[in-house]
C-alpha atoms as a PDB file:
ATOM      1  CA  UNK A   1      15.054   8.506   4.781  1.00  0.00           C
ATOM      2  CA  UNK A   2      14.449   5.221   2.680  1.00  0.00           C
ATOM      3  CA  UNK A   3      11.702   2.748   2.427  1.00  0.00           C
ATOM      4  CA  UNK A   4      12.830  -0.788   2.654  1.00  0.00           C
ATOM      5  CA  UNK A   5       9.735  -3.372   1.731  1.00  0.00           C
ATOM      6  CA  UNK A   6       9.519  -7.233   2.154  1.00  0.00           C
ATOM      7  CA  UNK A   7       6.420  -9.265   1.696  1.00  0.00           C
ATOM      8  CA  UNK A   8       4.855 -12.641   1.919  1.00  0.00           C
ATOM      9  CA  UNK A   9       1.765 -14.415   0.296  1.00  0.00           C
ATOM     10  CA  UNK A  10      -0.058 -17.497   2.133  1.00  0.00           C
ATOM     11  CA  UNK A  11      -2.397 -19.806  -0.553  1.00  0.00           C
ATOM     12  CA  UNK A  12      -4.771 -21.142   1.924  1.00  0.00           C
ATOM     13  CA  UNK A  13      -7.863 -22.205   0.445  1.00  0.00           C
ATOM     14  CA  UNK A  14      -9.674 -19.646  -0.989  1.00  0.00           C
ATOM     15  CA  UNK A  15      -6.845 -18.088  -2.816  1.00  0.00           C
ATOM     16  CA  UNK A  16      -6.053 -14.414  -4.066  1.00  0.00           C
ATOM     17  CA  UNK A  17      -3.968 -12.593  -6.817  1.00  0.00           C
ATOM     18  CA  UNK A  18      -0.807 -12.284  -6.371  1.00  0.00           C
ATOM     19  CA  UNK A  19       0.200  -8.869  -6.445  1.00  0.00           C
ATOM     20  CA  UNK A  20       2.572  -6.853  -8.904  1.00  0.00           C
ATOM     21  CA  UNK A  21       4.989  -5.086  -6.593  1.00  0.00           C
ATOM     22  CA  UNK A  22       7.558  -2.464  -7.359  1.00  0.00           C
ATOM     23  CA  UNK A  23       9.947  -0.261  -5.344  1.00  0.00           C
ATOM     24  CA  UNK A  24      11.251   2.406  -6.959  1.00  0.00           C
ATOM     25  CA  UNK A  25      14.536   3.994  -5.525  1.00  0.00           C
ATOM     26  CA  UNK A  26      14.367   6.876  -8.119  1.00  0.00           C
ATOM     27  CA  UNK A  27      11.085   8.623  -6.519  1.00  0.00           C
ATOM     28  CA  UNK A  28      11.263   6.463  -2.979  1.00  0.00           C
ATOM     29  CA  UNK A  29       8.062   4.964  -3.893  1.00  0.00           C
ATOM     30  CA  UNK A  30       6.578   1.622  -3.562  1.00  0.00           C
ATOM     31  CA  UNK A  31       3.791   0.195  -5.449  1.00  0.00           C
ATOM     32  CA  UNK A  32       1.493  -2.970  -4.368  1.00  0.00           C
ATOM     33  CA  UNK A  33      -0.789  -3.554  -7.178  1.00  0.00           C
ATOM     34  CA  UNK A  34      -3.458  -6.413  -7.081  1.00  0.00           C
ATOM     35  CA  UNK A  35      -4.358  -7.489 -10.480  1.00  0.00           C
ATOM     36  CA  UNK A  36      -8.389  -9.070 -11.402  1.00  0.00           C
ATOM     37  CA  UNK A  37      -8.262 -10.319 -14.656  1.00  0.00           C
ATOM     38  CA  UNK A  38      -6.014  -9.397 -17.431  1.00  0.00           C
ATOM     39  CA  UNK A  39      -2.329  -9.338 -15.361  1.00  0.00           C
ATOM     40  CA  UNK A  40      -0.915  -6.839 -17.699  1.00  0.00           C
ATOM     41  CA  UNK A  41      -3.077  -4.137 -16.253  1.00  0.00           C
ATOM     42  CA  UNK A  42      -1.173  -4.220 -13.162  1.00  0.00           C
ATOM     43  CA  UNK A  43       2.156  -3.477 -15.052  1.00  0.00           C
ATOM     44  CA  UNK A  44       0.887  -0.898 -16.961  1.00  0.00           C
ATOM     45  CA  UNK A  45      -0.563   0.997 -13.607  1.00  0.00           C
ATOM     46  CA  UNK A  46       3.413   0.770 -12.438  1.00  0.00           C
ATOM     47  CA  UNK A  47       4.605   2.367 -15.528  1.00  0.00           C
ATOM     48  CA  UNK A  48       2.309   4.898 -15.871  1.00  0.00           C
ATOM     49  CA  UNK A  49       2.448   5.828 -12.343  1.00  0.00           C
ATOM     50  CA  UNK A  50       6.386   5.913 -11.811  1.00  0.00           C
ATOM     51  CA  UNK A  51       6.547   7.508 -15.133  1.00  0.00           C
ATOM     52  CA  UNK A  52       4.480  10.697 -13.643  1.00  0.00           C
ATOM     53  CA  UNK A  53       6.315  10.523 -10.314  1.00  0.00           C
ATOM     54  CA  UNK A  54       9.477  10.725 -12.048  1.00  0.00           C
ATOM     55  CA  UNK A  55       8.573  13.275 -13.945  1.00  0.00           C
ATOM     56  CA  UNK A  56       7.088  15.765 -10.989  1.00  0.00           C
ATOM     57  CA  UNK A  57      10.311  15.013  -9.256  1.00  0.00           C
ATOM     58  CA  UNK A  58      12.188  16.447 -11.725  1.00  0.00           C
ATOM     59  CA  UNK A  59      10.473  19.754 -12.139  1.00  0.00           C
ATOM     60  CA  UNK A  60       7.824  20.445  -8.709  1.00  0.00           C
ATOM     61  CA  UNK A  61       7.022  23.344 -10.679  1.00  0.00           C
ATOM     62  CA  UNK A  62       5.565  21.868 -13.593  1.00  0.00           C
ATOM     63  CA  UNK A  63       2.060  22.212 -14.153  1.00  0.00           C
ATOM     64  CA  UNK A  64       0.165  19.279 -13.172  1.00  0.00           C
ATOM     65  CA  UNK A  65      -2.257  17.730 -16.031  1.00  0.00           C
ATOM     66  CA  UNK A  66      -5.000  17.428 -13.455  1.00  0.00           C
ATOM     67  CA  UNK A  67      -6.155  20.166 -10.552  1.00  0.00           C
ATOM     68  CA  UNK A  68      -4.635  20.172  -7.573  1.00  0.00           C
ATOM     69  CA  UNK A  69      -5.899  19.554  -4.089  1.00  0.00           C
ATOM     70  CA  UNK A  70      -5.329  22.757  -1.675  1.00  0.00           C
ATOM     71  CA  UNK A  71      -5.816  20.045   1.135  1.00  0.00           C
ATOM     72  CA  UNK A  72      -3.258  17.751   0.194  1.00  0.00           C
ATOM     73  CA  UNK A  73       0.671  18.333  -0.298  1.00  0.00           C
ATOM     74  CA  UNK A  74       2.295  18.391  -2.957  1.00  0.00           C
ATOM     75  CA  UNK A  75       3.493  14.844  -2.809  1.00  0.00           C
ATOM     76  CA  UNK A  76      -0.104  13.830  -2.005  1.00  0.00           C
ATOM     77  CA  UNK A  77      -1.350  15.676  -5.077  1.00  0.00           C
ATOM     78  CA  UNK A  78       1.404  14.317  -7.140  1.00  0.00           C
ATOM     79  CA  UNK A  79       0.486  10.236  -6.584  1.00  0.00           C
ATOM     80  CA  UNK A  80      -3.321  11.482  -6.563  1.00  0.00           C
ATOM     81  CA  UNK A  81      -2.646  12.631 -10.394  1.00  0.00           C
ATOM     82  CA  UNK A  82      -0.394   9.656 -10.957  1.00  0.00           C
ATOM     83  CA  UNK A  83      -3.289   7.000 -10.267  1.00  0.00           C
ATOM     84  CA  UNK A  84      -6.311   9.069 -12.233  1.00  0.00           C
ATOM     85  CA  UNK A  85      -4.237   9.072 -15.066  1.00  0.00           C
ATOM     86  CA  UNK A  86      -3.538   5.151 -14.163  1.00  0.00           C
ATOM     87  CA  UNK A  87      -7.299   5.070 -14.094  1.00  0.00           C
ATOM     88  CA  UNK A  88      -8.278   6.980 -16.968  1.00  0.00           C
ATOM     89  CA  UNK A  89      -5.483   4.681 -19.302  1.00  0.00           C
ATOM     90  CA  UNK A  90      -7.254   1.179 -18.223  1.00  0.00           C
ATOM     91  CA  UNK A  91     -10.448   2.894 -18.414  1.00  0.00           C
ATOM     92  CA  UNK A  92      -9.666   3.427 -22.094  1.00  0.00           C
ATOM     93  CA  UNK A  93      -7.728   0.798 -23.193  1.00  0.00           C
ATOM     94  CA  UNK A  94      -9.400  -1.861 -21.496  1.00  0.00           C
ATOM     95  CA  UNK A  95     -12.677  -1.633 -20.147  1.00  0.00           C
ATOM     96  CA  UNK A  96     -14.671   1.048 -21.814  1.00  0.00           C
ATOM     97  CA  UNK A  97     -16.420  -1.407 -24.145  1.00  0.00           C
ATOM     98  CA  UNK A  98     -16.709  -4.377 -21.454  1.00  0.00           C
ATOM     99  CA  UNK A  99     -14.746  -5.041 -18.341  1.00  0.00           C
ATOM    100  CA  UNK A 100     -11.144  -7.054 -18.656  1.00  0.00           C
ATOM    101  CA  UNK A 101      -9.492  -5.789 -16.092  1.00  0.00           C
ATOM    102  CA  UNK A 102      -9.291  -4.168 -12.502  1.00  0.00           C
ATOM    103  CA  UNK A 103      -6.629  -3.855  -9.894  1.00  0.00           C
ATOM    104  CA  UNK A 104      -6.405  -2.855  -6.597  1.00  0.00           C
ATOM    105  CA  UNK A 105      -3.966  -0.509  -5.580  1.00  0.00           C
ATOM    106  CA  UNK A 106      -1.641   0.797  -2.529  1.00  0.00           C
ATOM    107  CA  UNK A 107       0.719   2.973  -3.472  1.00  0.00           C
ATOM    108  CA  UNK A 108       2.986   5.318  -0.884  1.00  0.00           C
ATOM    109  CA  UNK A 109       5.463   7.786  -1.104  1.00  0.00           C
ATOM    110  CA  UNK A 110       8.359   9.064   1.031  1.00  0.00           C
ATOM    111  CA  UNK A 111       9.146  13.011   0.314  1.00  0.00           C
ATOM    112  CA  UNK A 112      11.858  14.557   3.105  1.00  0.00           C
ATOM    113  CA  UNK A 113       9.676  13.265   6.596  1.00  0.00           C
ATOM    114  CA  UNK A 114       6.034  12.933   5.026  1.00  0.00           C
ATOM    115  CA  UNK A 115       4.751   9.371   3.948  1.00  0.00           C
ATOM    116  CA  UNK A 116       1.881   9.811   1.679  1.00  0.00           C
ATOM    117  CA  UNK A 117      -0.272   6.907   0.592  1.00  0.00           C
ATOM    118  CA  UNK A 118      -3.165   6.281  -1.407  1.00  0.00           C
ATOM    119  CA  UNK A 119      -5.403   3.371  -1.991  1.00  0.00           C
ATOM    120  CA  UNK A 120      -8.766   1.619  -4.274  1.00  0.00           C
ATOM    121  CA  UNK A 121      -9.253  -1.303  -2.258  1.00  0.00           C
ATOM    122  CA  UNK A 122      -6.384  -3.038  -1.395  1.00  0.00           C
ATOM    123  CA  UNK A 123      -4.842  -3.971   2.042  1.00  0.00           C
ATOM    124  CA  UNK A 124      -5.335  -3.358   5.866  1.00  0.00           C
ATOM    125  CA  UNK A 125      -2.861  -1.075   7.308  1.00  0.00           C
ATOM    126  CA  UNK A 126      -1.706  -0.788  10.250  1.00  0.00           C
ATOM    127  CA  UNK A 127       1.508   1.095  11.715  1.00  0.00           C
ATOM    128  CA  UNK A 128       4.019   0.167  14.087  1.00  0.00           C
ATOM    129  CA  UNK A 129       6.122   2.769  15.643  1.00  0.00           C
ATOM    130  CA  UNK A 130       8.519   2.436  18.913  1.00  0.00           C
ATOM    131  CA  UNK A 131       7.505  -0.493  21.253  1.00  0.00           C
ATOM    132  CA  UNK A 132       3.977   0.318  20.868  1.00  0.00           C
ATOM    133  CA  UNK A 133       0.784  -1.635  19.705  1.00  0.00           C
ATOM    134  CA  UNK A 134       0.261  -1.343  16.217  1.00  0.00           C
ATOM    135  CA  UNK A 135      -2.612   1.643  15.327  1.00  0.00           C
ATOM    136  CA  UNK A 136      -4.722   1.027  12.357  1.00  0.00           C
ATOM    137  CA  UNK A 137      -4.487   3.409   9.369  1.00  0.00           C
ATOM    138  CA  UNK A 138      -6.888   2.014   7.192  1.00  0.00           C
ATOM    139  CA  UNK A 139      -9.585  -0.993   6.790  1.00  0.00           C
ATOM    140  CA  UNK A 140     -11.683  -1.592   3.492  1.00  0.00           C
ATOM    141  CA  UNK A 141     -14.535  -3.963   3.109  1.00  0.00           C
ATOM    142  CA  UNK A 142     -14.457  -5.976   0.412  1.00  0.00           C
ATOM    143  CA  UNK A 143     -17.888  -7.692  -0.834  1.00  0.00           C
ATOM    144  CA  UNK A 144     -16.255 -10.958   0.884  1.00  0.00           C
ATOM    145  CA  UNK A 145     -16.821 -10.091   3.941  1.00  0.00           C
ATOM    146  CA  UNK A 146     -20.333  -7.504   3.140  1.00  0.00           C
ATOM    147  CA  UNK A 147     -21.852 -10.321   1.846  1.00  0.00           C
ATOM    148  CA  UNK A 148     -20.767 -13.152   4.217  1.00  0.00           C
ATOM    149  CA  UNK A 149     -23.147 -14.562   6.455  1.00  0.00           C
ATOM    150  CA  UNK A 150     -22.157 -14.154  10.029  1.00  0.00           C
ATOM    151  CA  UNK A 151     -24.638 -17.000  11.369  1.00  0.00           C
ATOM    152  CA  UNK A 152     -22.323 -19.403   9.906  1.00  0.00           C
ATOM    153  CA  UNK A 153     -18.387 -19.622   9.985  1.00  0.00           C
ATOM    154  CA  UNK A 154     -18.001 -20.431   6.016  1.00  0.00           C
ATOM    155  CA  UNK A 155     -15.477 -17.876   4.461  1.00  0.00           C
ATOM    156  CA  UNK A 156     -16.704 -16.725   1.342  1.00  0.00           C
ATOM    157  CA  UNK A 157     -13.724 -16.295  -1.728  1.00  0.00           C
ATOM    158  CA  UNK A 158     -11.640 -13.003  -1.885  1.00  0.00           C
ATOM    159  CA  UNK A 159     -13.896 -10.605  -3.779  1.00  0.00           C
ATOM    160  CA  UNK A 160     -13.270  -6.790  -4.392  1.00  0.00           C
ATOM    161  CA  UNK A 161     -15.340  -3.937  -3.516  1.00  0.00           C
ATOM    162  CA  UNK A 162     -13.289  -1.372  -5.323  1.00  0.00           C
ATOM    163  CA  UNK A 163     -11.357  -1.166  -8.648  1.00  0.00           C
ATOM    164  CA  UNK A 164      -9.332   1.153 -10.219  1.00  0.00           C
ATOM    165  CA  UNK A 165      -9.731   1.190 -13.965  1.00  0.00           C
ATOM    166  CA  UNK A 166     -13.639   0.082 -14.243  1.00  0.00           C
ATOM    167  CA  UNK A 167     -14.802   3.380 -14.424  1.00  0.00           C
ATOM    168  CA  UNK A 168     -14.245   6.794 -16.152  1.00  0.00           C
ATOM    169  CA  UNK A 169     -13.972   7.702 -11.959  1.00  0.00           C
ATOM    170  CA  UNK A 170     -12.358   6.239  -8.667  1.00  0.00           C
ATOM    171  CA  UNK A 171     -12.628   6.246  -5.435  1.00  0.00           C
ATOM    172  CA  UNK A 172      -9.003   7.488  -3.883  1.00  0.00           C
ATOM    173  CA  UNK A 173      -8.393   6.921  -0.434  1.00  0.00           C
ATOM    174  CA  UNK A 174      -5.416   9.419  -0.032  1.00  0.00           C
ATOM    175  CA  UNK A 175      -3.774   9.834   3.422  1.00  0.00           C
ATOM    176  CA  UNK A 176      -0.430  10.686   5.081  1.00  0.00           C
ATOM    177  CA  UNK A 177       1.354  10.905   8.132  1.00  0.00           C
ATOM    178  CA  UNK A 178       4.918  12.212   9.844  1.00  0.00           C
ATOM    179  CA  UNK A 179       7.416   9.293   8.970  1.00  0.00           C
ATOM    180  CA  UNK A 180      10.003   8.972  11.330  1.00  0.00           C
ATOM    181  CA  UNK A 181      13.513   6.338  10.835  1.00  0.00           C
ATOM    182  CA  UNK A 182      12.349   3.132  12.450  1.00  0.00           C
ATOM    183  CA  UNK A 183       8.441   3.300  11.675  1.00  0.00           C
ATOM    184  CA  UNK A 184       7.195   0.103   9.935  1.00  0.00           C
ATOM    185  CA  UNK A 185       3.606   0.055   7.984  1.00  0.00           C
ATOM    186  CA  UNK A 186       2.068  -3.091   7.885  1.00  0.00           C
ATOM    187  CA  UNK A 187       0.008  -4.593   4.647  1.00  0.00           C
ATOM    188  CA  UNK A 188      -2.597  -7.376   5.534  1.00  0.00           C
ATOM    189  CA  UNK A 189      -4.598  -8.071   2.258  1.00  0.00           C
ATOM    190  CA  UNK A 190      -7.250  -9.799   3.900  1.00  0.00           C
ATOM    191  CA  UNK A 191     -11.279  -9.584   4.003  1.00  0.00           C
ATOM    192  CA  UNK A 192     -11.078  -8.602   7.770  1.00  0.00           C
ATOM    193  CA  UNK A 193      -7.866  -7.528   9.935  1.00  0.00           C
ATOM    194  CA  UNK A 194      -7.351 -10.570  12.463  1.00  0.00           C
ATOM    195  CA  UNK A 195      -7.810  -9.558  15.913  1.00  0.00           C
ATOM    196  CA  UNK A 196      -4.440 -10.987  16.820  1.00  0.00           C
ATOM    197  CA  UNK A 197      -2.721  -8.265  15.083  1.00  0.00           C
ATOM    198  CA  UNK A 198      -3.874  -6.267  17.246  1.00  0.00           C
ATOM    199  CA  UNK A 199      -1.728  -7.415  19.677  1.00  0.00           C
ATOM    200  CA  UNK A 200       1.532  -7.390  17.600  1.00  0.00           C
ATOM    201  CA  UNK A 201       4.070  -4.541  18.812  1.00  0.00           C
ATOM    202  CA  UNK A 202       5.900  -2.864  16.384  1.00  0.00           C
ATOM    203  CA  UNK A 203       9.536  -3.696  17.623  1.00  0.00           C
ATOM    204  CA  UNK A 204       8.058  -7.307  17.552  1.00  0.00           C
ATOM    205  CA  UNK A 205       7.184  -7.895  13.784  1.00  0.00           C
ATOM    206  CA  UNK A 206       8.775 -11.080  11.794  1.00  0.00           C
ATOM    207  CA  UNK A 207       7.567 -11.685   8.881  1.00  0.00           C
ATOM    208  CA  UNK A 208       7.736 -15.443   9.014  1.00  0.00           C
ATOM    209  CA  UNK A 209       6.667 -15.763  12.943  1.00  0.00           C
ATOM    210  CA  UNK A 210       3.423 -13.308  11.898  1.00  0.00           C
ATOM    211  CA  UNK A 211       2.270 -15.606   8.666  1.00  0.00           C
ATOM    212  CA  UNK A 212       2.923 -18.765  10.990  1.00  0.00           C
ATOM    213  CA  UNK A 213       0.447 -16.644  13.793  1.00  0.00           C
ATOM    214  CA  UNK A 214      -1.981 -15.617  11.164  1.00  0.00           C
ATOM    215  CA  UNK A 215      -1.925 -18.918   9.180  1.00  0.00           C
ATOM    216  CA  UNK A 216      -2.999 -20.844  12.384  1.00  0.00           C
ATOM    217  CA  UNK A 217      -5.280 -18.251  13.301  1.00  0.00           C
ATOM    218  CA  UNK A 218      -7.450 -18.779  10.082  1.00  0.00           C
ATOM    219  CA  UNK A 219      -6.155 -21.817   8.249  1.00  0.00           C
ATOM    220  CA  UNK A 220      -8.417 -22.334   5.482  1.00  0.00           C
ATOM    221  CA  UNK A 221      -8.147 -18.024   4.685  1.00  0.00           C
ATOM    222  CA  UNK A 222      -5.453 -17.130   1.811  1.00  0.00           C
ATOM    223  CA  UNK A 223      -3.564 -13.568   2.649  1.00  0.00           C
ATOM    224  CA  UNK A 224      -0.790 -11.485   1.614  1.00  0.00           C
ATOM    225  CA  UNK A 225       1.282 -10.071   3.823  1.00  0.00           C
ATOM    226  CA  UNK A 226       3.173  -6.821   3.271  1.00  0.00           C
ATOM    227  CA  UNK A 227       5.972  -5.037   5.533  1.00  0.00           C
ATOM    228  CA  UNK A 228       6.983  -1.459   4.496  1.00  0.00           C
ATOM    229  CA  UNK A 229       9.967  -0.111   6.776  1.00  0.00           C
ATOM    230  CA  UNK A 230      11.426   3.629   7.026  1.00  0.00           C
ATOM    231  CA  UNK A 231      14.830   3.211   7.480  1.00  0.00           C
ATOM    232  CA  UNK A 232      17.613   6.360   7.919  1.00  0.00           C
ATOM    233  CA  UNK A 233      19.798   6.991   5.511  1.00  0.00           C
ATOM    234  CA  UNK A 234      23.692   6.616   5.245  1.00  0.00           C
ATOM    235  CA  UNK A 235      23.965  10.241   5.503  1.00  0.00           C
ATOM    236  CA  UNK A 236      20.917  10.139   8.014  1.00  0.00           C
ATOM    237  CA  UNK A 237      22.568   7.653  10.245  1.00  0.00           C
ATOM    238  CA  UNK A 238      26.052   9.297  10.168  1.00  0.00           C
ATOM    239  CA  UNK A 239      24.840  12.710  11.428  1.00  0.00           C
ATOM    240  CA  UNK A 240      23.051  10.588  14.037  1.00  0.00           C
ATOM    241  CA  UNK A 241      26.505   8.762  15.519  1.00  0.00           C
ATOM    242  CA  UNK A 242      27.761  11.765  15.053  1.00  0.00           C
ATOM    243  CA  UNK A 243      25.795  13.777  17.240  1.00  0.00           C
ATOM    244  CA  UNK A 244      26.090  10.955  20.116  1.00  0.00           C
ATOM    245  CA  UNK A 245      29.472  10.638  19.917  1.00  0.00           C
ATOM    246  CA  UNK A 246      29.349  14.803  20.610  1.00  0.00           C
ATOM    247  CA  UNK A 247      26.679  14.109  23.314  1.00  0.00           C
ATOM    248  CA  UNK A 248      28.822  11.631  24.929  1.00  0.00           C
ATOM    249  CA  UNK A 249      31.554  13.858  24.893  1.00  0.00           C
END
């Protein structure tokens, strides 16, 4: 399998970074990376991250630089090492005298039928499989919405809660799931998932019919919108026809 990945971004008002994206074929990995402050850092988390992916790709039985997790797999513990030693090179060459820059990150990987993911802040997820309602995955609160007050209806300014790079340590969020051909993850980098998601099915999702739905939803709120799909492969698909074609025989 494959991981296709379109996204959108909507200004509103109180606008947001853009984010540094990168999908990289080599390792089947995609990369959403929110930069606060310096932009650079966000480039740099890319290529340090798809430079140890790579790398454990081409020999799984290298040593890794950091201890492995006996709960995770192996593709788990690989982008777990990539982003602390992400972390540790901002940490150094950027903040450990004064902060300059921070970035959220998503970052997920597709090894043989296992998507693995990891975040530090970052978007909303939610994933659509079949004709089903979409099932959250994972929600962060950013100090946007923790510090709002809810007795009036003012939106406060995107705001992160978490950062990678700021300190020597970070706070992973690491995760993963069964990926099957067809499944679609998606990426709402928002302070709060909007209830009408919710109510989006998975067989249902256009990107320019959902920022039109969220847009008039919350008009004055800027968001990102990101939609990661797991497609079949040639080979994958082929096998597939074939075996119909047999069953129909």
């Amino acid at each position: 399998m494959k991981l296709r990945f379109q996204n959108r971004p909507y200004p509103g008002e109180n606008s947001r970074p853009t984010p540094e994206i990168h999908v990289d074929e080599t390792t089947n990995s995609v990369f959403v990376v929110v930069p606060w402050g310096n932009r650079e850092a966000a480039k740099k988390v890319i290529d340090r991250m798809t430079e140890y992916l790579a790398f454990a790709a081409q020999d799984r039985e290298a040593t890794s630089p950091l201890p492995r997790l006996t709960c995770l797999s192996t593709a788990a513990n690989n982008l777990r090492t990539a982003a602390l030693l992400a972390n540790d090179m901002i940490f150094r060459e950027d903040n450990r005298e004064e902060y300059r820059a921070g970035v959220e990150l998503f970052a997920a990987t597709l090894y043989q039928n296992e998507l693995s993911w990891l975040q530090v802040g970052g978007p909303q997820l939610l994933l659509g499989r079949g004709a089903q309602s979409l099932l959250p995955l994972g929600a962060n609160i950013d100090l946007a919405l923790d510090l709002r007050d809810w007795r009036s209806k003012h939106e406060l300014p995107a705001l992160p809660a978490q950062l990678l790079g700021l300190d020597a340590n970070v706070n992973l969020t690491i995760n993963s799931f069964r990926a099957r051909a067809g499944d679609r993850l998606l990426l709402i980098n928002h302070s709060q998932t909007p209830e009408i998601a919710f109510s989006w099915k998975a067989d249902q999702l256009k990107m320019d019919e959902m920022v039109r739905q969220l847009a008039k939803h919350s008009p004055r709120s800027a968001f990102w919108l990101g939609l990661l799909e797991i497609e079949a492969s040639a080979m994958e698909t082929q096998l597939t026809n074939t075996n119909i074609s047999g069953d129909v025989a």
